[in-house]
Protein backbone atom coordinates (compact mmCIF):
# COMPACT_ATOMS: atom_id res chain seq x y z
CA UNK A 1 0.00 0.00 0.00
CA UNK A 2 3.36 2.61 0.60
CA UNK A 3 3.99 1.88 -3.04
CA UNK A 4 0.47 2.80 -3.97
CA UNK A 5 0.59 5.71 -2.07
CA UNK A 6 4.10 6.87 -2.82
CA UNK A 7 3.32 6.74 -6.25
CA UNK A 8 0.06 8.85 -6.21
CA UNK A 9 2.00 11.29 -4.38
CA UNK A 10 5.07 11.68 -6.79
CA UNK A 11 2.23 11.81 -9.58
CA UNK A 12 3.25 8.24 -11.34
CA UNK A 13 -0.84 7.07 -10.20
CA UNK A 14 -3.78 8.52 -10.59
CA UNK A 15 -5.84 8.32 -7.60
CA UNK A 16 -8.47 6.90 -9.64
CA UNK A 17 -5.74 3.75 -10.98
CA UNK A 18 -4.68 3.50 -6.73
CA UNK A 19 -8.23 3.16 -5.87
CA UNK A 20 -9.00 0.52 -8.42
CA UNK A 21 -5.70 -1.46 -7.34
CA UNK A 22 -6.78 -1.66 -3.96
CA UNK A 23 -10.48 -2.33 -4.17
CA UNK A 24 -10.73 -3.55 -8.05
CA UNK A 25 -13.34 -0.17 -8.76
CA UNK A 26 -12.78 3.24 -9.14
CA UNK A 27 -15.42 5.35 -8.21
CA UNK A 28 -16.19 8.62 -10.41
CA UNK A 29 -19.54 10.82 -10.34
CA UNK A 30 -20.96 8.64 -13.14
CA UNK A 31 -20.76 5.51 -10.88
CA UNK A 32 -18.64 2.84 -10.03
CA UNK A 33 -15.79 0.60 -12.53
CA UNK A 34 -15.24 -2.95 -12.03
CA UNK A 35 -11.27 -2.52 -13.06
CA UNK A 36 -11.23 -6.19 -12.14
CA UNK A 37 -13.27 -7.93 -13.80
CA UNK A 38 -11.28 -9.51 -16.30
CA UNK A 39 -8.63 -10.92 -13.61
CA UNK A 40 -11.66 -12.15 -11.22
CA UNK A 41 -13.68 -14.02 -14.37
CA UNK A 42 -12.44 -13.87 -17.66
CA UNK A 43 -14.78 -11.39 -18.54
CA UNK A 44 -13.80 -7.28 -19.90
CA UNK A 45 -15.80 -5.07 -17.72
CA UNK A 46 -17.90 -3.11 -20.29
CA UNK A 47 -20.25 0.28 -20.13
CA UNK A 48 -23.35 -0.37 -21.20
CA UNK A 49 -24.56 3.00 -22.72
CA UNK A 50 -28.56 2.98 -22.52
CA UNK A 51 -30.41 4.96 -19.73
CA UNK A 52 -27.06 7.12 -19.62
CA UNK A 53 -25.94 10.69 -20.49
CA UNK A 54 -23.36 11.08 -22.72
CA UNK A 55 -21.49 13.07 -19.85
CA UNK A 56 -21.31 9.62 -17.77
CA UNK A 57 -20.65 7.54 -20.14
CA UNK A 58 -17.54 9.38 -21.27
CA UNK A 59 -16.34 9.97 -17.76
CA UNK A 60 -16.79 6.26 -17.24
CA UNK A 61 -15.11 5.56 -20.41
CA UNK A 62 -11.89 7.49 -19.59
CA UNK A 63 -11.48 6.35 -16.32
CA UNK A 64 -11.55 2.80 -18.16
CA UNK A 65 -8.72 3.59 -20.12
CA UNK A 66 -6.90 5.00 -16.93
CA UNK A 67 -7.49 1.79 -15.12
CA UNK A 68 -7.56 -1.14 -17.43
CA UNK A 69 -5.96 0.73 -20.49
CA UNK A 70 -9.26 -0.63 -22.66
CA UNK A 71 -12.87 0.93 -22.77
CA UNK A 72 -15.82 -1.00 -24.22
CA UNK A 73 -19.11 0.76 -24.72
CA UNK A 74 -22.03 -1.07 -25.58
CA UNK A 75 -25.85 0.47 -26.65
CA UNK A 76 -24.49 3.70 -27.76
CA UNK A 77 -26.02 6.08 -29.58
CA UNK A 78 -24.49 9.14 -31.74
CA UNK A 79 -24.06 11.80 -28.93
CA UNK A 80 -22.57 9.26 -26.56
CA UNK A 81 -19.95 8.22 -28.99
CA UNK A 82 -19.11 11.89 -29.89
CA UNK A 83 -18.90 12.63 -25.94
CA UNK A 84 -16.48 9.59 -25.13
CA UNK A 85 -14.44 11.02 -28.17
CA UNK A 86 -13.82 14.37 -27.46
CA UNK A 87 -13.38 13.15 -23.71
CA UNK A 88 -10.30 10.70 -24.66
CA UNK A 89 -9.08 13.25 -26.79
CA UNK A 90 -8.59 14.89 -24.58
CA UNK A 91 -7.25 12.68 -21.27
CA UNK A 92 -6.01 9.54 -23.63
CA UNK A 93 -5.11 11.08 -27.14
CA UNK A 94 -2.85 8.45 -28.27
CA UNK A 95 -5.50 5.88 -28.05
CA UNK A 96 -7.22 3.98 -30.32
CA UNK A 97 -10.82 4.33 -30.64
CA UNK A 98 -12.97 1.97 -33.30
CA UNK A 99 -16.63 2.63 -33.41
CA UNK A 100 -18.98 -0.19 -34.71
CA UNK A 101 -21.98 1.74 -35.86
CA UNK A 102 -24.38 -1.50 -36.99
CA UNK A 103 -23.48 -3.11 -33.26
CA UNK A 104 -23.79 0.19 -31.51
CA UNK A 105 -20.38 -0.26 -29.73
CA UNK A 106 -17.37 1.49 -29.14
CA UNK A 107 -13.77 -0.08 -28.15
CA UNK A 108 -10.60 2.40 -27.11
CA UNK A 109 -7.33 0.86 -26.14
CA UNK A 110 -4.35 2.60 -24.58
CA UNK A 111 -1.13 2.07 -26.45
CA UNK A 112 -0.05 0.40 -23.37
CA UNK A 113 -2.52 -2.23 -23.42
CA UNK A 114 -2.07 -5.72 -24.47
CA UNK A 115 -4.77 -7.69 -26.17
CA UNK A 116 -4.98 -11.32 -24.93
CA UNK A 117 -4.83 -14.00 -27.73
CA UNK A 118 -6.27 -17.36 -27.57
CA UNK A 119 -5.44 -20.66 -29.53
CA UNK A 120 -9.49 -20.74 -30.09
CA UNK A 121 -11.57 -19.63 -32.68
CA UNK A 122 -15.47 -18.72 -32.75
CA UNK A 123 -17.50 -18.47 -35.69
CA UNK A 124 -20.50 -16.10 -35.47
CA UNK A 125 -22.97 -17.21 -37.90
CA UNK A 126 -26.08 -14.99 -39.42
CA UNK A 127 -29.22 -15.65 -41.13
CA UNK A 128 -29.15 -12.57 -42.90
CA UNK A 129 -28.79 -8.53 -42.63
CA UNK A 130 -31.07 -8.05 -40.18
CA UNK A 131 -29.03 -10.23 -37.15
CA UNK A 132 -25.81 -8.09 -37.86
CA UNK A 133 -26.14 -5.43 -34.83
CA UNK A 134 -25.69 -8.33 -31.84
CA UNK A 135 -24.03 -10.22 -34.15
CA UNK A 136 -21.41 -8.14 -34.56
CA UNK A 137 -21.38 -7.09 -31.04
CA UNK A 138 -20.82 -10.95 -30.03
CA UNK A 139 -17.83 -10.83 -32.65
CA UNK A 140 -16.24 -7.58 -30.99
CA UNK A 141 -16.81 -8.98 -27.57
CA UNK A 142 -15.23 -12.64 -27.93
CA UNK A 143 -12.44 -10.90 -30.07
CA UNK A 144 -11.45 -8.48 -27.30
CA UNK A 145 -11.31 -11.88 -24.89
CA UNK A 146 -9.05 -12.79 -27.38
CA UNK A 147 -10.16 -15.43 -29.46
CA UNK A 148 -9.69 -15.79 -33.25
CA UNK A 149 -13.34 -14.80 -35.11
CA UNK A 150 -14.72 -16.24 -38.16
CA UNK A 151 -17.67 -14.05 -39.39
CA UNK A 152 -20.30 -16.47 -41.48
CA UNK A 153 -23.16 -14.03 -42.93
CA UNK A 154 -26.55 -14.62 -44.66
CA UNK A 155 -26.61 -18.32 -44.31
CA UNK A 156 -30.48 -18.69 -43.57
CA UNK A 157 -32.56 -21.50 -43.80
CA UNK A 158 -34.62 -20.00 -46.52
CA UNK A 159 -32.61 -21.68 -48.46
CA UNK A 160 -31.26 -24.48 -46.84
CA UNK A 161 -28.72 -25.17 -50.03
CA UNK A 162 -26.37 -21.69 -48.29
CA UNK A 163 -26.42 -23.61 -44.38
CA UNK A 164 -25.60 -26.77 -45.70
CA UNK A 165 -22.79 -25.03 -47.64
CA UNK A 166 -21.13 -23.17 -44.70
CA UNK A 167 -21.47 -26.26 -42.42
CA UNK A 168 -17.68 -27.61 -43.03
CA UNK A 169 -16.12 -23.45 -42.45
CA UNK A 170 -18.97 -24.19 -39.54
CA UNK A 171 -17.21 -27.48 -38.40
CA UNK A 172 -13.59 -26.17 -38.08
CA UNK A 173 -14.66 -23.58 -35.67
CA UNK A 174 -14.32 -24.45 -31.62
CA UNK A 175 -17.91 -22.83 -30.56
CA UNK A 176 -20.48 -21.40 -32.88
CA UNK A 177 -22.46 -17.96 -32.33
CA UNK A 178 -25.76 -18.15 -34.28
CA UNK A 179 -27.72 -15.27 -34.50
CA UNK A 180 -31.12 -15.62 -36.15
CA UNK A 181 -34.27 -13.79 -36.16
CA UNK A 182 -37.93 -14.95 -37.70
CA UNK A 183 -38.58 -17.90 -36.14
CA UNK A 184 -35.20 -18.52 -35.07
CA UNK A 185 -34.47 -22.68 -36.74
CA UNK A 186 -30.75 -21.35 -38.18
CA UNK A 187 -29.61 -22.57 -34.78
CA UNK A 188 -31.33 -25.60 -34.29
CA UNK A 189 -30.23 -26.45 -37.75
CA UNK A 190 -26.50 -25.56 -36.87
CA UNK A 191 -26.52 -27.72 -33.31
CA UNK A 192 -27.66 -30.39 -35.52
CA UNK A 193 -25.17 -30.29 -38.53
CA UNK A 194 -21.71 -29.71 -36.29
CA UNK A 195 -20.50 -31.23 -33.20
CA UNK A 196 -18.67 -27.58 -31.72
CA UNK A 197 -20.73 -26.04 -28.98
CA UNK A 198 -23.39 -23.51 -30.60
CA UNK A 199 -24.87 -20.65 -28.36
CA UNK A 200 -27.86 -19.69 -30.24
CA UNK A 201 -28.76 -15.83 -30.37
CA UNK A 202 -32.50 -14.40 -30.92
CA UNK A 203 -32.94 -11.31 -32.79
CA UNK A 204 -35.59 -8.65 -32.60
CA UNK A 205 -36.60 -9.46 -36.39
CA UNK A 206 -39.76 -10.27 -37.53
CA UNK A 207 -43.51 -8.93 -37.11
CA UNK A 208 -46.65 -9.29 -35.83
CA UNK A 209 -47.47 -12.63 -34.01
CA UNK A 210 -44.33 -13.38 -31.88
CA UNK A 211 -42.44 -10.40 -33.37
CA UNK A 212 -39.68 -8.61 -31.62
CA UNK A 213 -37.52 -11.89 -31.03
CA UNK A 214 -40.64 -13.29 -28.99
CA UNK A 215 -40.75 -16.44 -31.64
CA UNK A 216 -36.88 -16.76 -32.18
CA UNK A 217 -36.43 -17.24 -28.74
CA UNK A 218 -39.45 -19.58 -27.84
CA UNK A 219 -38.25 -21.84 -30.54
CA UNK A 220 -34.85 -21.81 -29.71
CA UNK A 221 -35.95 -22.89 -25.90
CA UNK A 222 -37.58 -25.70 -27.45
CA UNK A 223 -35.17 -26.68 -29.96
CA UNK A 224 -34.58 -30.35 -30.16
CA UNK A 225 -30.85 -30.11 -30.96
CA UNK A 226 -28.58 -29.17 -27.80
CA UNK A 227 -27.43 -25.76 -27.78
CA UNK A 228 -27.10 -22.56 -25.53
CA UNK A 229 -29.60 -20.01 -25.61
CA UNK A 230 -28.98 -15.79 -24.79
CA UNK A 231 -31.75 -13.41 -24.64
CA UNK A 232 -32.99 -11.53 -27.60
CA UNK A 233 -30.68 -9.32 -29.05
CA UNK A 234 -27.99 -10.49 -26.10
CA UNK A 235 -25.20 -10.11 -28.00
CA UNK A 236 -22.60 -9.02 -25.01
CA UNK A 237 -23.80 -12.32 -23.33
CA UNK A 238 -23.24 -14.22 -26.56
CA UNK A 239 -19.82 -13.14 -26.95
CA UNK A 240 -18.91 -13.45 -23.35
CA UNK A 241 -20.33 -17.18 -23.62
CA UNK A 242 -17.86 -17.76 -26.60
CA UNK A 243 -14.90 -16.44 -25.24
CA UNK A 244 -15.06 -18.33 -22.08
CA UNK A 245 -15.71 -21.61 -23.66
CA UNK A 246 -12.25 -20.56 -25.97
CA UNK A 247 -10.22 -19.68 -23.00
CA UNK A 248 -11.11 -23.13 -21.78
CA UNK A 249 -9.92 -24.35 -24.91
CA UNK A 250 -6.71 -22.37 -25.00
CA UNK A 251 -5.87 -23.67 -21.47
CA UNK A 252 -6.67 -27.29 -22.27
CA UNK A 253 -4.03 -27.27 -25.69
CA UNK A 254 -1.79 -25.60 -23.67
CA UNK A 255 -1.44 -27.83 -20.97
């Protein structure tokens, strides 16, 4: 703790970095960072943007890059992203900042941070243009735990002839994402087809009568194949799933 201390004092630390050292937050106006989540579960602590103002969010961004050297923003809209990039332009300006517009998420890394790499890869498979938001939020979150991603697109069961054709690219991955909206059977047919682990994801596509993901989801609790199943539109959860069941992987060929 003299360390910690001495350092804040000779201006090496930020209080903010000292705080989340000691208790594994660091507690700003806009609430409270788990700065260790990743070394207590695997898992990159990550700001989830909705019900937020753009003030907080960026204040909570920046002192993720203080702390952890990485910020991930999920759900966020146009003034949030603008807010979190004026506000590590100005306290981080030599990080990185990539904005994913279609998944509504933002990732900044330090230059001092170090991207974990698995021997793992997970496929994220879509029915068509409508699953690519959570879709590609599962991607960004499963690639920032470090595993290898293989992005499979349009491959719906409208016309069974394109699944059938991705099943071998399908087959060579170590877990499966499927996203699907509709009625949901891409991931039923998937489970069936490979023998990887496939964590089925619902999207809010379709209309009237079990609309909104309501039907994608039902069937996919029902599905007669074995698989995982998120909530609709869950794509954080999806992602997380993935890259756990990768680091598992990693550990196992490493041993």
């Amino acid at each position: 703790m003299r360390e910690l201390l001495d350092a804040v004092a000779a201006g090496e630390l930020s209080p903010a970095d000292a705080e989340a050292r000691l208790r594994g937050y660091a507690t700003t106006g806009a609430g409270r960072f788990d700065a260790a989540r990743r070394e207590r579960s695997g898992v990159p602590e990550a700001i989830l943007a909705s019900e937020k103002t753009a003030a907080d969010v960026a204040a909570l961004a920046a002192t993720a890059i203080e702390t952890t050297g990485r910020a991930i923003v999920t759900r966020a809209d146009r003034d949030q992203v603008a807010a979190v990039r004026d506000r590590l332009d100005a306290v981080a300006p030599a990080a990185t900042l990539a904005h994913h517009p279609a998944a509504r998420t933002l990732v900044a890394h330090a230059p001092t941070f170090d991207p974990p790499r698995l021997d793992a890869t997970v496929a994220i498979a879509t029915g068509g243009t409508a699953d690519r938001g959570p879709a590609t939020e599962a991607s960004l979150i499963a690639r920032e735990m470090g595993a290898r991603i293989r992005l499979i697109e349009d491959v719906g069961v409208a016309s069974l002839a394109r699944t059938v054709d991705a099943a071998d690219r399908l087959r060579d991955a170590d877990v499966v994402i499927v996203a699907a909206g509709r009625e949901g059977a891409l991931p039923t047919v998937i489970a069936g087809l490979i023998d990887s682990p496939v964590i089925g994801l619902p999207i809010a596509a379709g209309y009237g009568r079990g609309g909104e993901g309501e039907a994608a989801l039902d069937g996919l609790l029902q599905s007669c194949t074995a698989l995982s199943v998120v909530n609709v539109d869950a794509g954080f959860t999806a992602g997380v799933q993935a890259g756990l069941i990768a680091r598992s992987i990693d550990a196992a060929r490493g041993a």
